[in-house]
Protein backbone atom coordinates (compact mmCIF):
# COMPACT_ATOMS: atom_id res chain seq x y z
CA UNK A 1 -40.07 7.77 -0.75
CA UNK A 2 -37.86 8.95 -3.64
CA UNK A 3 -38.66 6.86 -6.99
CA UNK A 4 -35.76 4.77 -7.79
CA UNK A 5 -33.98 4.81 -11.04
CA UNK A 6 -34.20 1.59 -13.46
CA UNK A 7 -30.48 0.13 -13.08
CA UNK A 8 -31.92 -2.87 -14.04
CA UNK A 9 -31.44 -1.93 -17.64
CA UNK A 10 -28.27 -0.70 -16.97
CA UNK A 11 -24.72 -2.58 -16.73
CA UNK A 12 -22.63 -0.54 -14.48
CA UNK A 13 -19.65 -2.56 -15.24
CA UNK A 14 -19.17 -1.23 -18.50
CA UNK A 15 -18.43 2.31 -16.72
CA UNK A 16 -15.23 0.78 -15.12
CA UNK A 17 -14.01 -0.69 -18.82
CA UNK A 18 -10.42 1.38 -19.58
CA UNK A 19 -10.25 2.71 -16.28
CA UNK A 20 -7.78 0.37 -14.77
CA UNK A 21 -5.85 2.74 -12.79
CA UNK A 22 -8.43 4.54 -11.09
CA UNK A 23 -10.14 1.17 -10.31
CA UNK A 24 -7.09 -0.17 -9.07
CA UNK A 25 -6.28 2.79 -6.88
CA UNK A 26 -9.75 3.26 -5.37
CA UNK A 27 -9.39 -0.65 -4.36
CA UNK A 28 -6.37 -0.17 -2.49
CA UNK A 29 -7.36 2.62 -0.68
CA UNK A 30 -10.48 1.27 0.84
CA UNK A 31 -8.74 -2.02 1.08
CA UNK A 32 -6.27 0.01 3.71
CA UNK A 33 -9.49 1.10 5.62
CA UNK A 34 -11.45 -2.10 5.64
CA UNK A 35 -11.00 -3.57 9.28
CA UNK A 36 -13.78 -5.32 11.71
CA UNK A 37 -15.14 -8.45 12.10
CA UNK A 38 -18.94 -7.67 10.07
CA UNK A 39 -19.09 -5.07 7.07
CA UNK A 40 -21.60 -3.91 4.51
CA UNK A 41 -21.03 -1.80 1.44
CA UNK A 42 -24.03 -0.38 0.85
CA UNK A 43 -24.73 0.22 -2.83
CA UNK A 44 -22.22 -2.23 -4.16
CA UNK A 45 -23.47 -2.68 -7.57
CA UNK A 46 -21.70 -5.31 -9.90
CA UNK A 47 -18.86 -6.42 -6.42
CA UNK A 48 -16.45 -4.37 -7.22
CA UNK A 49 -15.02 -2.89 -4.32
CA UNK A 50 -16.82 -5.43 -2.29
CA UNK A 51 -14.61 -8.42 -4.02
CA UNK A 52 -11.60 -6.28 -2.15
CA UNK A 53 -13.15 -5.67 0.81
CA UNK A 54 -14.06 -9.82 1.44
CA UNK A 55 -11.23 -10.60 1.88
CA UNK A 56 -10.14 -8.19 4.62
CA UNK A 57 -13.47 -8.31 6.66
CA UNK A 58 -14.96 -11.43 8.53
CA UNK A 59 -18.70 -11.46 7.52
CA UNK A 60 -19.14 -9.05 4.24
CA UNK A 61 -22.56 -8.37 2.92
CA UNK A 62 -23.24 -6.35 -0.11
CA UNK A 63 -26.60 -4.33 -0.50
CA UNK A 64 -28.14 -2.96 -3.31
CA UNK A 65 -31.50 -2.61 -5.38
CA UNK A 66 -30.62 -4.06 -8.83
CA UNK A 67 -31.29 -7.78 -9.08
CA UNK A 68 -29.15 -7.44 -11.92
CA UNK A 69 -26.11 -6.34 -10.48
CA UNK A 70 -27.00 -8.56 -7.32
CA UNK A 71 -26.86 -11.21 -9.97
CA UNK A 72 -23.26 -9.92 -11.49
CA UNK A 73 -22.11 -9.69 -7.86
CA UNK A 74 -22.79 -13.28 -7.27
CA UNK A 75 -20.68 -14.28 -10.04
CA UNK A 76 -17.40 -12.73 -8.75
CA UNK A 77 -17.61 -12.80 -4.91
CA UNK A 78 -16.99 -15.72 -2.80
CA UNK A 79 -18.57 -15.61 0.50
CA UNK A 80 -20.52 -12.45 0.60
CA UNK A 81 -24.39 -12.07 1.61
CA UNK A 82 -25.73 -10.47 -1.08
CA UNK A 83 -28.84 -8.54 0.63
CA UNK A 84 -31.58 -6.71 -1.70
CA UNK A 85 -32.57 -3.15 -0.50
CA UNK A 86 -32.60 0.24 -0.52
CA UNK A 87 -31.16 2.68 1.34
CA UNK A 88 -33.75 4.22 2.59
CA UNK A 89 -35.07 1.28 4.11
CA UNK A 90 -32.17 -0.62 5.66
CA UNK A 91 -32.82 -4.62 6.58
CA UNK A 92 -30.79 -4.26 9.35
CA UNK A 93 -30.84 -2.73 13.26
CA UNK A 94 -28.46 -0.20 13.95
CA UNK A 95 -24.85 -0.78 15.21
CA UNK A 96 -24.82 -4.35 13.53
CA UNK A 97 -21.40 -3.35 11.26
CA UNK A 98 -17.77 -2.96 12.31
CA UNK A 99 -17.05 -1.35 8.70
CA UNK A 100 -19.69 0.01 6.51
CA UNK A 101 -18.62 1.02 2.68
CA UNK A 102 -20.40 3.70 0.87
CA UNK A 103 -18.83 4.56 -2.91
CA UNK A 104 -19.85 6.13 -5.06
CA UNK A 105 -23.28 6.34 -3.94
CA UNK A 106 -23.98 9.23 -1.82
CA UNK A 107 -24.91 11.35 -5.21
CA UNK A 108 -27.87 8.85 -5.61
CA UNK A 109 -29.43 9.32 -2.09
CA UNK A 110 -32.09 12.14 -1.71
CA UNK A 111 -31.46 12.55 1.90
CA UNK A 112 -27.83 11.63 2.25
CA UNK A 113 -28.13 13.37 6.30
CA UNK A 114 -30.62 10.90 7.17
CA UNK A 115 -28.50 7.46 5.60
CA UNK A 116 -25.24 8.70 7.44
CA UNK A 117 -27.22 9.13 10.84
């Protein structure tokens, strides 16, 4: 197993701060793709696509690593599972998702070949 970065020192909301357009656009666009009855995004940080995609999908959970941005997630999502993992070890069996998110993430993962199979 790859050694995981420390995002628990690490706020990755302030990245999005000024960037209102791009955050807006990237929201709509996986808004339009977000369609099933059970979805993940894997690697959701802080909620921020995963606030959009809540509303679209029937059962949303949210992955990721960082108890603190599990713990900024909680604050603005409504009915989402918020799940602690890591990607290389998924809680879950395969084929349990209608619509799985990954953004923004894929640079982080070692083995990006194995994740996607």
């Amino acid at each position: 197993m790859t050694e995981i970065p420390d995002y628990e020192r690490y706020d990755y909301s302030t990245v999005w701060r000024g960037r209102g357009i791009e955050n807006r656009a990237e929201k709509e666009i996986v808004s339009r793709w977000a369609v099933g009855e059970t979805g993940i995004e894997l690697g959701g940080g802080f909620g921020r696509i995963t606030e959009v995609l809540e509303k679209r999908i029937g059962q949303m959970f949210m992955l990721d690593y960082s108890l603190s941005n599990l713990r900024r997630a909680s604050s603005r999502l409504e009915r989402t599972t918020l799940v602690r993992g890591s990607l290389d070890r998924l809680p879950f069996d395969d084929s349990v998702f209608d619509f799985i998110a990954l953004i923004r993430v894929i640079h982080h993962v070692p083995d990006p070949d194995s994740l996607l199979a």
